[in-house]
Protein backbone atom coordinates (compact mmCIF):
# COMPACT_ATOMS: atom_id res chain seq x y z
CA UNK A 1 0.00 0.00 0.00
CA UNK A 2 1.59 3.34 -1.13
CA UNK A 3 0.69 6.44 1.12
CA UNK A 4 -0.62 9.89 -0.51
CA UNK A 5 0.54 13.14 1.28
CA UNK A 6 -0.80 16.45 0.06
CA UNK A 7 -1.33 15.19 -3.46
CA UNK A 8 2.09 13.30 -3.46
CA UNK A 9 2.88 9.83 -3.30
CA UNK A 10 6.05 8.68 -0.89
CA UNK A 11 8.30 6.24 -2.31
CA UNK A 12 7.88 4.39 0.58
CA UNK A 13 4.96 2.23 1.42
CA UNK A 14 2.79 2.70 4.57
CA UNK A 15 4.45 0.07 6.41
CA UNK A 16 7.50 1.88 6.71
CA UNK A 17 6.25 5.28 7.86
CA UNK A 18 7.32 6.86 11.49
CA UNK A 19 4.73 5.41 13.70
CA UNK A 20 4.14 9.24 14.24
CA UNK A 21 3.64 9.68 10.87
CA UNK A 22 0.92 6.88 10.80
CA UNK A 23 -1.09 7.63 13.69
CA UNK A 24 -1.43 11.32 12.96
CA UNK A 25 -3.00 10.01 9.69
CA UNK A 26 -5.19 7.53 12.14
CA UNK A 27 -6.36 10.36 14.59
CA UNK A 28 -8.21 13.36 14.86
CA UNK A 29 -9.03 15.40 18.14
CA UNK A 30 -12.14 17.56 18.23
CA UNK A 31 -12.61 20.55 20.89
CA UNK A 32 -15.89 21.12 22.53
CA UNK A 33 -17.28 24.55 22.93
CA UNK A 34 -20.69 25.32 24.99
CA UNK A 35 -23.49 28.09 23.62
CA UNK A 36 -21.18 30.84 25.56
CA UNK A 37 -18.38 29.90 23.70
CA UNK A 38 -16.51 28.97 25.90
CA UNK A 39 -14.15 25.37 25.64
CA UNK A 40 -15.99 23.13 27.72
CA UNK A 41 -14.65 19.58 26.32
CA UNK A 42 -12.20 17.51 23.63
CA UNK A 43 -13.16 14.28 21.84
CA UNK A 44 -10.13 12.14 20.61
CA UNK A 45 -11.48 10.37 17.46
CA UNK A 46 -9.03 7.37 16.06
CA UNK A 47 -10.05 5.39 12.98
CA UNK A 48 -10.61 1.45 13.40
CA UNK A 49 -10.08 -1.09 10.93
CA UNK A 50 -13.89 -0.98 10.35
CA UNK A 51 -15.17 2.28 11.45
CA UNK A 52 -14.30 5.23 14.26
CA UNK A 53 -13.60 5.59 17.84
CA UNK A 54 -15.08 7.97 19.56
CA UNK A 55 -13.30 9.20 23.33
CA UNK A 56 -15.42 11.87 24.11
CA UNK A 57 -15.18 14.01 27.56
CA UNK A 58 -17.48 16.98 27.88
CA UNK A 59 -18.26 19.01 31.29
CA UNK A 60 -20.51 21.84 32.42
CA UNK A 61 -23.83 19.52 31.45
CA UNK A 62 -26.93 18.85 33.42
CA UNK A 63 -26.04 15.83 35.66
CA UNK A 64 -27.67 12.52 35.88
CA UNK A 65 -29.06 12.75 32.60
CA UNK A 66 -28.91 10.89 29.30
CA UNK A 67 -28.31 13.10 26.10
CA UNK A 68 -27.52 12.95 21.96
CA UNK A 69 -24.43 12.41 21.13
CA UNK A 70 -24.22 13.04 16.93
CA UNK A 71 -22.30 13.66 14.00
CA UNK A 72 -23.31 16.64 11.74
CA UNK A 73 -22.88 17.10 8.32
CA UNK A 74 -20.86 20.56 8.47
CA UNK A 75 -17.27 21.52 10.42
CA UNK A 76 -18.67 24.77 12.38
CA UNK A 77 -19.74 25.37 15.41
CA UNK A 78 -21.11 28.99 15.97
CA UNK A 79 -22.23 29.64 19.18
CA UNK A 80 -23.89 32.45 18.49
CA UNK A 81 -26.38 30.92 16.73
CA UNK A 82 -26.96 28.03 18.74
CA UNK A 83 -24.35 25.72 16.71
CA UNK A 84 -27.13 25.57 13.87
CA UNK A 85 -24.17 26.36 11.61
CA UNK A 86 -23.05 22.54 12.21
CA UNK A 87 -26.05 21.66 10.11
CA UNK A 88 -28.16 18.26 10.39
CA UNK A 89 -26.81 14.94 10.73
CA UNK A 90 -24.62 13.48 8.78
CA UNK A 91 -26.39 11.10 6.37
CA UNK A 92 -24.60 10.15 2.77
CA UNK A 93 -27.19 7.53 2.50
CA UNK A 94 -30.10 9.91 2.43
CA UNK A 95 -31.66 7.47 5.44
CA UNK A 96 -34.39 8.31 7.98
CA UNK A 97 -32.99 9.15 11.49
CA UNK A 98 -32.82 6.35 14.14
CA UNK A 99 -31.73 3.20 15.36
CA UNK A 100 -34.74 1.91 15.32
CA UNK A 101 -36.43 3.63 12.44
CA UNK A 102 -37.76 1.59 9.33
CA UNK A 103 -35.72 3.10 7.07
CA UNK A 104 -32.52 4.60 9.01
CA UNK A 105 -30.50 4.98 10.70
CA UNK A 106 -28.52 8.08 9.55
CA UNK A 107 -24.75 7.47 9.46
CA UNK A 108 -24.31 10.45 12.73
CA UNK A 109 -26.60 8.89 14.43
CA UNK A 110 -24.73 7.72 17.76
CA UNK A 111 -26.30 6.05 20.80
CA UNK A 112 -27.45 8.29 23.39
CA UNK A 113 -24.93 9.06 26.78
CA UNK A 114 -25.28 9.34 30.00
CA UNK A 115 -23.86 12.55 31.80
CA UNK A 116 -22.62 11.42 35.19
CA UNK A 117 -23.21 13.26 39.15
CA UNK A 118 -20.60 15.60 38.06
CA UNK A 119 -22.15 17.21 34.69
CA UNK A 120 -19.02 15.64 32.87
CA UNK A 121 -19.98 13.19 29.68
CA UNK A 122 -17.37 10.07 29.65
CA UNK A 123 -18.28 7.91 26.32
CA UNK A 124 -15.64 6.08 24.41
CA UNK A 125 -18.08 4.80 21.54
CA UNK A 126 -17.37 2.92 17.90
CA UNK A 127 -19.46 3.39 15.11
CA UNK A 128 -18.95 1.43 12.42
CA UNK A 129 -21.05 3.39 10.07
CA UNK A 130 -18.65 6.12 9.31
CA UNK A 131 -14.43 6.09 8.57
CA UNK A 132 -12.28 8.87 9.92
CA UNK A 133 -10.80 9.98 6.41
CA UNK A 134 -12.83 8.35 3.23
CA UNK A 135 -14.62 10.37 0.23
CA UNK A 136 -18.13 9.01 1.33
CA UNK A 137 -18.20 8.13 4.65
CA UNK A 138 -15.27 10.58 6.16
CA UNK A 139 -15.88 12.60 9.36
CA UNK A 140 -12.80 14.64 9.62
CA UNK A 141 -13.87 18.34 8.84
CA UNK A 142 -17.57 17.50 10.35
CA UNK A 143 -19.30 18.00 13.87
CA UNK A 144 -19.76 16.26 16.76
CA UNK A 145 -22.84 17.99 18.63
CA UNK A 146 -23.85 17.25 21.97
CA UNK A 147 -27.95 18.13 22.65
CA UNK A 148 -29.94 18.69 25.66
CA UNK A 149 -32.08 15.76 25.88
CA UNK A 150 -31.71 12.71 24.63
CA UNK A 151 -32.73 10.94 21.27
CA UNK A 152 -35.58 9.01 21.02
CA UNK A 153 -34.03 6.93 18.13
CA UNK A 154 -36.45 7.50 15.48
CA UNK A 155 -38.34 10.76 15.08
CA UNK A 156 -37.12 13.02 12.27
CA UNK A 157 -34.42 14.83 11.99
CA UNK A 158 -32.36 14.76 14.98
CA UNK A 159 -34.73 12.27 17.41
CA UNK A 160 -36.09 14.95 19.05
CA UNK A 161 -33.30 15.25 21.04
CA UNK A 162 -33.63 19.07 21.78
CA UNK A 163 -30.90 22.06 21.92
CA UNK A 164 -27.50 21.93 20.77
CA UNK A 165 -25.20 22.45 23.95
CA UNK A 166 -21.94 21.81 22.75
CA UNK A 167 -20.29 21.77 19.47
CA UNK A 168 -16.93 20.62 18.43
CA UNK A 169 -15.13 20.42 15.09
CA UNK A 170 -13.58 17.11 14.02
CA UNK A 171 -9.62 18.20 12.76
């Protein structure tokens, strides 16, 4: 397997890349930012041989709870505006929304998380429905969006999982 770098290919083949070199390919980190602005989290994403792990740690969150955890289709988070900028989920496959929906579910949707005594979200999740870095199914450069209330696994768009409290940008 030959690597690609920035439109060039090494003379080398993957195999015999720094291990640096390879896992910087392999991982992405995401920082969380509440409606204020203000950093409230980080998510360390690292791509499996079959889909994406998710290590996600957010605080400042209504405790004892379960809430959303999604991806979104675009890399923004404005607080400003509620992180609406991130967009809806992300869905290549043009699916319903939900785990349990007929027709879905979309390929952001994530199981729902529980916030502990705290207010701090702990989730290390894997979704094998999305790839880290991959024309159709890549995440780097998209959301991850934490919401208020957690999703019912089938109503459309977004499970009716509520407010977007947290927003953080997949690099």
């Amino acid at each position: 397997m030959w690597k690609i770098v920035a439109g060039a290919v090494l003379a080398a083949p993957l195999m015999s890349l720094p291990a640096a070199a390879q896992q910087a390919t392999d991982t992405a980190r995401a920082n969380f930012v509440d409606r204020d602005g203000k950093e409230t989290g980080r998510a360390q994403v690292t791509a499996g041989r079959d889909g994406v792990l998710f290590e996600v740690e957010v605080s400042g969150l209504e405790p004892r709870k379960w809430v959303a955890l999604h991806i979104h289709e675009n890399g923004t988070c404005e607080h400003a505006g509620g992180h609406e900028s991130a967009g809806g989920h992300f869905n290549p496959d043009e699916k319903s929304h939900g785990f349990v929906s007929a027709d879905g579910p979309h390929a952001g949707d994530l199981p729902n998380q529980y916030v502990a005594e705290d207010g701090v979200l702990r989730a290390q999740v894997y979704s094998t429905m999305v790839r880290l870095d991959d024309a159709e199914r890549g995440i780097r450069g998209r959301a991850l969006v934490v919401h208020a209330g957690s999703d019912d696994y089938r109503t459309d768009p977004a499970g009716g999982a509520g407010d977007r409290l947290a927003c953080a940008v997949i690099e």
